[in-house]
C-alpha atoms as a PDB file:
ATOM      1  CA  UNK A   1      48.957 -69.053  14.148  1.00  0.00           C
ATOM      2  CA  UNK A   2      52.010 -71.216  13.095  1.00  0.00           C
ATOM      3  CA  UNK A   3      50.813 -70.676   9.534  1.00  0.00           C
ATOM      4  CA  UNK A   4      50.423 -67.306   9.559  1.00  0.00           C
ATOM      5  CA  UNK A   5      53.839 -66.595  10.941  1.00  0.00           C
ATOM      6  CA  UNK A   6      55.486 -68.750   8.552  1.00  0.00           C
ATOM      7  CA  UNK A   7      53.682 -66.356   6.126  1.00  0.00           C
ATOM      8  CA  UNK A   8      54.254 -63.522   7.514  1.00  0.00           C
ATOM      9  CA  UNK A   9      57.912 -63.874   7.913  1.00  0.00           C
ATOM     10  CA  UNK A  10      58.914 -65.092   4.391  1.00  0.00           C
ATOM     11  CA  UNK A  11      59.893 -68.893   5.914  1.00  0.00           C
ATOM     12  CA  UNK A  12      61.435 -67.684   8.726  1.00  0.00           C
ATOM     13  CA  UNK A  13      63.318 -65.174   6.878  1.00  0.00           C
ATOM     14  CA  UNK A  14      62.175 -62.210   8.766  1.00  0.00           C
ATOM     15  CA  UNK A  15      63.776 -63.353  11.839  1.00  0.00           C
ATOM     16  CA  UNK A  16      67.229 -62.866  10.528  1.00  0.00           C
ATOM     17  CA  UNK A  17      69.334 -60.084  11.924  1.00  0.00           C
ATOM     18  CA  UNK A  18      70.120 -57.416  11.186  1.00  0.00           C
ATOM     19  CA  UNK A  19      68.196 -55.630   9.005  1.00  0.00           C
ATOM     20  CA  UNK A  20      65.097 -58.092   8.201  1.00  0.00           C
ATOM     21  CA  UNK A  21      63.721 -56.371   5.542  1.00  0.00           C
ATOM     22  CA  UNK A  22      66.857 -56.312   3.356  1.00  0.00           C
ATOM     23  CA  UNK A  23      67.081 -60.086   3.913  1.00  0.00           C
ATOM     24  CA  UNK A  24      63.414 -60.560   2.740  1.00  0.00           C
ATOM     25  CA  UNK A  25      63.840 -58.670  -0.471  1.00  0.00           C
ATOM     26  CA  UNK A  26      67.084 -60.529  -1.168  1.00  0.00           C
ATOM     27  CA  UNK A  27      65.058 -64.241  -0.227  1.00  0.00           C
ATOM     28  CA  UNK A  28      62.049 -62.894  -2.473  1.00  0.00           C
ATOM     29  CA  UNK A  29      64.696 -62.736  -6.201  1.00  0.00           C
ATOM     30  CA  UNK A  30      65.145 -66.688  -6.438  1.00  0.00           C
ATOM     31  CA  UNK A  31      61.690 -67.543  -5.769  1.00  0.00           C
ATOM     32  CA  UNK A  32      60.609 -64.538  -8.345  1.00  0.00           C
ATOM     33  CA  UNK A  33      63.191 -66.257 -10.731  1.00  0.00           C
ATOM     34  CA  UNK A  34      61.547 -69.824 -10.448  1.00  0.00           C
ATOM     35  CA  UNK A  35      57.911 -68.330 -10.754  1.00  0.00           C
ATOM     36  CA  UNK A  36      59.249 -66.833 -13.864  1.00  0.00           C
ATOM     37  CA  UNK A  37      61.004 -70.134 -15.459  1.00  0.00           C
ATOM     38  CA  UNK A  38      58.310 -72.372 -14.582  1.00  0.00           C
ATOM     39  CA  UNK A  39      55.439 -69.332 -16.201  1.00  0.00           C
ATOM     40  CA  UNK A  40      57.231 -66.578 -17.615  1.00  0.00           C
ATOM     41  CA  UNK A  41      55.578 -63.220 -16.434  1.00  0.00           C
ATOM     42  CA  UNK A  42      52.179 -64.682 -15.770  1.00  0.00           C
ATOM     43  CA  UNK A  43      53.346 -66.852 -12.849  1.00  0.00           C
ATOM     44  CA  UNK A  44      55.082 -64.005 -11.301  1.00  0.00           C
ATOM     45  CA  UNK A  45      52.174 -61.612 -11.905  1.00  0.00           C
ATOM     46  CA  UNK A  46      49.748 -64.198 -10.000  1.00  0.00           C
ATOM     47  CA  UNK A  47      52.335 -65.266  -7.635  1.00  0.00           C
ATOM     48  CA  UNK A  48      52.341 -61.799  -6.521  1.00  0.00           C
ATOM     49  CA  UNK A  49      48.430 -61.635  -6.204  1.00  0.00           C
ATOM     50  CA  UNK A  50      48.407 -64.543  -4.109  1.00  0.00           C
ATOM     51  CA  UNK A  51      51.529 -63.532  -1.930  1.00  0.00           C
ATOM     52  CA  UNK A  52      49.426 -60.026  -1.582  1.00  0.00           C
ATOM     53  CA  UNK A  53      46.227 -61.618  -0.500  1.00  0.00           C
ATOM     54  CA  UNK A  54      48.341 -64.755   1.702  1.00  0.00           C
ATOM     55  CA  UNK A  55      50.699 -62.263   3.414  1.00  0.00           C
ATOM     56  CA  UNK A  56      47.311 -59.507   3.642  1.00  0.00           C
ATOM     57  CA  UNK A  57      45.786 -62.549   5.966  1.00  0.00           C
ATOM     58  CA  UNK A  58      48.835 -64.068   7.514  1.00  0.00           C
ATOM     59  CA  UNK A  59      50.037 -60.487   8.816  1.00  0.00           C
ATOM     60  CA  UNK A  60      46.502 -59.430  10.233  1.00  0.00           C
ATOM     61  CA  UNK A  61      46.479 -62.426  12.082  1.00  0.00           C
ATOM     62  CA  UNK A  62      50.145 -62.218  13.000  1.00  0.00           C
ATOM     63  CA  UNK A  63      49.905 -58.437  14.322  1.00  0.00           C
ATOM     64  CA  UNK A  64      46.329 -59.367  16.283  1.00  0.00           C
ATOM     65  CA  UNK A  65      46.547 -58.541  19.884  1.00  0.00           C
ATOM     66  CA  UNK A  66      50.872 -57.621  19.385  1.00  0.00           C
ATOM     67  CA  UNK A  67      50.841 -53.805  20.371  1.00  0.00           C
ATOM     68  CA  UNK A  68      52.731 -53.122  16.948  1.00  0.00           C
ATOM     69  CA  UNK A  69      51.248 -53.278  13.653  1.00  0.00           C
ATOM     70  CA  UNK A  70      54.186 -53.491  11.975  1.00  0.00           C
ATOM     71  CA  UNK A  71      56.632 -55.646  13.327  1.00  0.00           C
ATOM     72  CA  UNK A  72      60.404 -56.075  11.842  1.00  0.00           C
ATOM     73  CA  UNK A  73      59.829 -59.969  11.226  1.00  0.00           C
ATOM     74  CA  UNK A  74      57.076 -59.432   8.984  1.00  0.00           C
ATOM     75  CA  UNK A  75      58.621 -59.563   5.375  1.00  0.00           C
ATOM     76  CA  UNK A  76      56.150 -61.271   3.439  1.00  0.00           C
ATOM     77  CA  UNK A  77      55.332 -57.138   2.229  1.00  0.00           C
ATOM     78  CA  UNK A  78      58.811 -56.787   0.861  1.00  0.00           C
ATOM     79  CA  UNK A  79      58.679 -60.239  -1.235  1.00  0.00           C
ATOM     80  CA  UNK A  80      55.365 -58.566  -2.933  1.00  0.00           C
ATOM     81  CA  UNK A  81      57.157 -55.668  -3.565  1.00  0.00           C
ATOM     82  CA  UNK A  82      60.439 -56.858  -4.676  1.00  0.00           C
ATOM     83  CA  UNK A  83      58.656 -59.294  -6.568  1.00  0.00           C
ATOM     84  CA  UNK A  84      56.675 -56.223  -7.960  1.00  0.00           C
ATOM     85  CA  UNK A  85      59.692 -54.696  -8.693  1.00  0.00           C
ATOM     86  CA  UNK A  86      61.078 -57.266 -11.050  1.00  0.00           C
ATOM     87  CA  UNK A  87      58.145 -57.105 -13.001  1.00  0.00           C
ATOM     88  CA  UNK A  88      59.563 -54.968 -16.255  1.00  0.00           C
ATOM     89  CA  UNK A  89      62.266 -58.011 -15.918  1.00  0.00           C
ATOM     90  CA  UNK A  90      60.099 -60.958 -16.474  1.00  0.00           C
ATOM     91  CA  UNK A  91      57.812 -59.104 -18.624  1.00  0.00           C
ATOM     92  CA  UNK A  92      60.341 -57.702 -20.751  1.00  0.00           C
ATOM     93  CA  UNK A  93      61.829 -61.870 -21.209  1.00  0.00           C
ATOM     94  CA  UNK A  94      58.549 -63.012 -21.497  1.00  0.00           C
ATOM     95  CA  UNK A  95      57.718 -60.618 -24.042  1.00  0.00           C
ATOM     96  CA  UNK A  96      60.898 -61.438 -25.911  1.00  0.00           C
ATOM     97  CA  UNK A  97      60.288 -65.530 -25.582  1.00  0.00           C
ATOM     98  CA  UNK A  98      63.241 -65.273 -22.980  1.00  0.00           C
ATOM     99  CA  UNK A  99      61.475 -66.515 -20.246  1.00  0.00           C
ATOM    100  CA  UNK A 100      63.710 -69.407 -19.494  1.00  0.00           C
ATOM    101  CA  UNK A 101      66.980 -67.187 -19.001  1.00  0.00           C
ATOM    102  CA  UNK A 102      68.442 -65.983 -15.951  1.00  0.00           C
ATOM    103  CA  UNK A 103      67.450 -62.823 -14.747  1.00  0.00           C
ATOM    104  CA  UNK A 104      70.266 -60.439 -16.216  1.00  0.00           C
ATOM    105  CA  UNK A 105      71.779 -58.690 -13.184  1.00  0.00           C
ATOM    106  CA  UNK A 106      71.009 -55.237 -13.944  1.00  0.00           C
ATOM    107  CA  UNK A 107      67.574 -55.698 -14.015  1.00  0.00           C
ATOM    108  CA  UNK A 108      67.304 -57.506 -10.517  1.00  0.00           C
ATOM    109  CA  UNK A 109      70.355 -55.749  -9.282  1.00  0.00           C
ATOM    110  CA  UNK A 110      68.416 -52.407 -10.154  1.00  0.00           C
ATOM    111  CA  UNK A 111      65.234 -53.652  -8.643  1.00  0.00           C
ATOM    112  CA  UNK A 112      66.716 -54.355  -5.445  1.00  0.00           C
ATOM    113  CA  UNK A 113      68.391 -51.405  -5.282  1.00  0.00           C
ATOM    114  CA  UNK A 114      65.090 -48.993  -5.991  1.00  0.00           C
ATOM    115  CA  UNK A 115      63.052 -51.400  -3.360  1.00  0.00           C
ATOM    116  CA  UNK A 116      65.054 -51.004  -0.939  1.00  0.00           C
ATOM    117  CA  UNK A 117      65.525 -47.199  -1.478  1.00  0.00           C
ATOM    118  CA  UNK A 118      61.788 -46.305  -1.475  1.00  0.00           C
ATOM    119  CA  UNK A 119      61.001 -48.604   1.076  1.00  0.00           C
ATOM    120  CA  UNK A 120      63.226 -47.419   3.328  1.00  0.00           C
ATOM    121  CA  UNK A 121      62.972 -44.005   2.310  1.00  0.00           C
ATOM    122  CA  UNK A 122      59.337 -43.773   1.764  1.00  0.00           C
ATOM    123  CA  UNK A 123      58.323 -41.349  -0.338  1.00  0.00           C
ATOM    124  CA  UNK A 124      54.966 -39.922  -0.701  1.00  0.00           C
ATOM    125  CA  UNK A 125      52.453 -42.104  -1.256  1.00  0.00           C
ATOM    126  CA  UNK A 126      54.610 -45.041   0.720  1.00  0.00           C
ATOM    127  CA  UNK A 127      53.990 -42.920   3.711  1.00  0.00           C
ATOM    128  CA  UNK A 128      50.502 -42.679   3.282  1.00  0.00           C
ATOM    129  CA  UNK A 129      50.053 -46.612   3.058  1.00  0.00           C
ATOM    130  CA  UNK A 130      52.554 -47.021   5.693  1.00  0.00           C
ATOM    131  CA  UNK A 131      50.650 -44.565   8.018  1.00  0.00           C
ATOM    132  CA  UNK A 132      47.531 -46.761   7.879  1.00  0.00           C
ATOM    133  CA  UNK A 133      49.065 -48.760  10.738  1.00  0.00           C
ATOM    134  CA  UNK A 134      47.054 -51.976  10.234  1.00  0.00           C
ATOM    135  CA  UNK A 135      47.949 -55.130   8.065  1.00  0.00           C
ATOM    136  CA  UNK A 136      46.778 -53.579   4.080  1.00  0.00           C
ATOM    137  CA  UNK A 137      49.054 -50.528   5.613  1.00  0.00           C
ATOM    138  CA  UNK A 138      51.962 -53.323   5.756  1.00  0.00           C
ATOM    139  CA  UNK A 139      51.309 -54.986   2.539  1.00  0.00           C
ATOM    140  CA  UNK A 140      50.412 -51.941   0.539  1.00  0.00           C
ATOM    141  CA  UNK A 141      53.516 -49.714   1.112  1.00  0.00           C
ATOM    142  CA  UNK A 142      55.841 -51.947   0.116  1.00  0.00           C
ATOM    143  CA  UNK A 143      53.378 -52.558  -3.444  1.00  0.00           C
ATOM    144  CA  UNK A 144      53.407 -49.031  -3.553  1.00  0.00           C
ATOM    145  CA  UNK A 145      57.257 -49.306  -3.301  1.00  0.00           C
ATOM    146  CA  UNK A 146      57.314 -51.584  -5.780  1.00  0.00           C
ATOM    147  CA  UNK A 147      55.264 -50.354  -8.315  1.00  0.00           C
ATOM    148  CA  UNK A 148      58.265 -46.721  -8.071  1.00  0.00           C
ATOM    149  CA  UNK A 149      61.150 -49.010  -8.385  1.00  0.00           C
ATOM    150  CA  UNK A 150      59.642 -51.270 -11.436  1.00  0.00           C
ATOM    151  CA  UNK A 151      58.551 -47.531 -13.233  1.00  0.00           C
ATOM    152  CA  UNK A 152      62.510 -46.768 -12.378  1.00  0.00           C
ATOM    153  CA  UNK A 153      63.412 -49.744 -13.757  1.00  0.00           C
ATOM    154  CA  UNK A 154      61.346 -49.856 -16.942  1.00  0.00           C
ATOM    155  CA  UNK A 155      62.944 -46.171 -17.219  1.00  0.00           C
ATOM    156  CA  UNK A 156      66.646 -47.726 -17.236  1.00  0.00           C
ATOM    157  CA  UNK A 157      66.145 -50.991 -19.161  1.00  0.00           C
ATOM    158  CA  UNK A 158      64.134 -48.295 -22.124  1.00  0.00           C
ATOM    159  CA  UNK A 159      66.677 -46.167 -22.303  1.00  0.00           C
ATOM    160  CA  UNK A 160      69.846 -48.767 -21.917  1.00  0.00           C
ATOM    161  CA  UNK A 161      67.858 -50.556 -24.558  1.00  0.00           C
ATOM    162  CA  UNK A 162      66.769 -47.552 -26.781  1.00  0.00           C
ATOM    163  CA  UNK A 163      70.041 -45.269 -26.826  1.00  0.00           C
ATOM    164  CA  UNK A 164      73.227 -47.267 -25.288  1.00  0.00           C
ATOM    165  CA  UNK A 165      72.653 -50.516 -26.750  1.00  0.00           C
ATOM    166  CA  UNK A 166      70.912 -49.671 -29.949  1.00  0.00           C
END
């Protein structure tokens, strides 16, 4: 069980206060930076996979028996889909043979931003995962969040790319 909280809650980072979430998608950027130096987009794309299917486990196992199935200290979910969201970032370096650069801050700035919006905010179909009330309801709201804020993002970095820095 020690393991699967330590999982579940990012390293501990889900038990900071307030606002838990928030400080999970802000721990989930450096580690989606080193993935990305030490593999470029690949590492970061299977990092995710394994986070999904690691935090999938550790937060069924975490939420067994607990009365709530989705419980505040849980943030592995929002390091999968921040990490989701930074996606068009790494790709977008990788692609370029950048992939040992820093993350330019309006890419991860953006990210964080969009997350954190449609996580909190969550839109159609982040309700419907979200409504599933079990532990792929956890995990797969905040991908679904993800996957908005990296289409939002891919949005702004083609057209800052295309029209205002072309």
């Amino acid at each position: 069980m020690m393991g699967a909280k330590l999982i579940a809650t990012f390293l501990g980072v889900g038990l900071l206060k307030p606002a838990p979430g928030t400080w999970g998608s802000a721990a989930a950027i450096p580690f989606a930076y080193l993935l990305h130096l030490n593999g470029g987009f690949p590492a970061l794309a299977i990092g995710t996979l394994i986070a999904f299917i690691a935090g999938w486990g550790a937060t069924a196992l975490y939420i067994e028996g607990a009365g709530n199935t989705d419980p505040s200290e849980v943030v592995i979910d929002e390091v999968v889909g921040m990490w989701i969201a930074l996606w068009p970032l790494s790709f977008g370096l990788w692609h370029a043979g950048l992939d040992g650069d820093i993350f330019p801050y309006p890419g991860w700035v953006g990210g964080f931003v969009m997350f954190r919006i449609f996580d909190i905010w969550k839109p159609w179909p982040v309700s419907w995962a979200d409504g599933m009330h079990s532990s792929l309801g956890v995990m797969l709201d905040d991908v679904i969040a993800g996957v908005m804020a990296a289409l939002v993002v891919a949005v702004a970095a083609f057209i800052s790319h295309s029209f205002l820095m072309g």
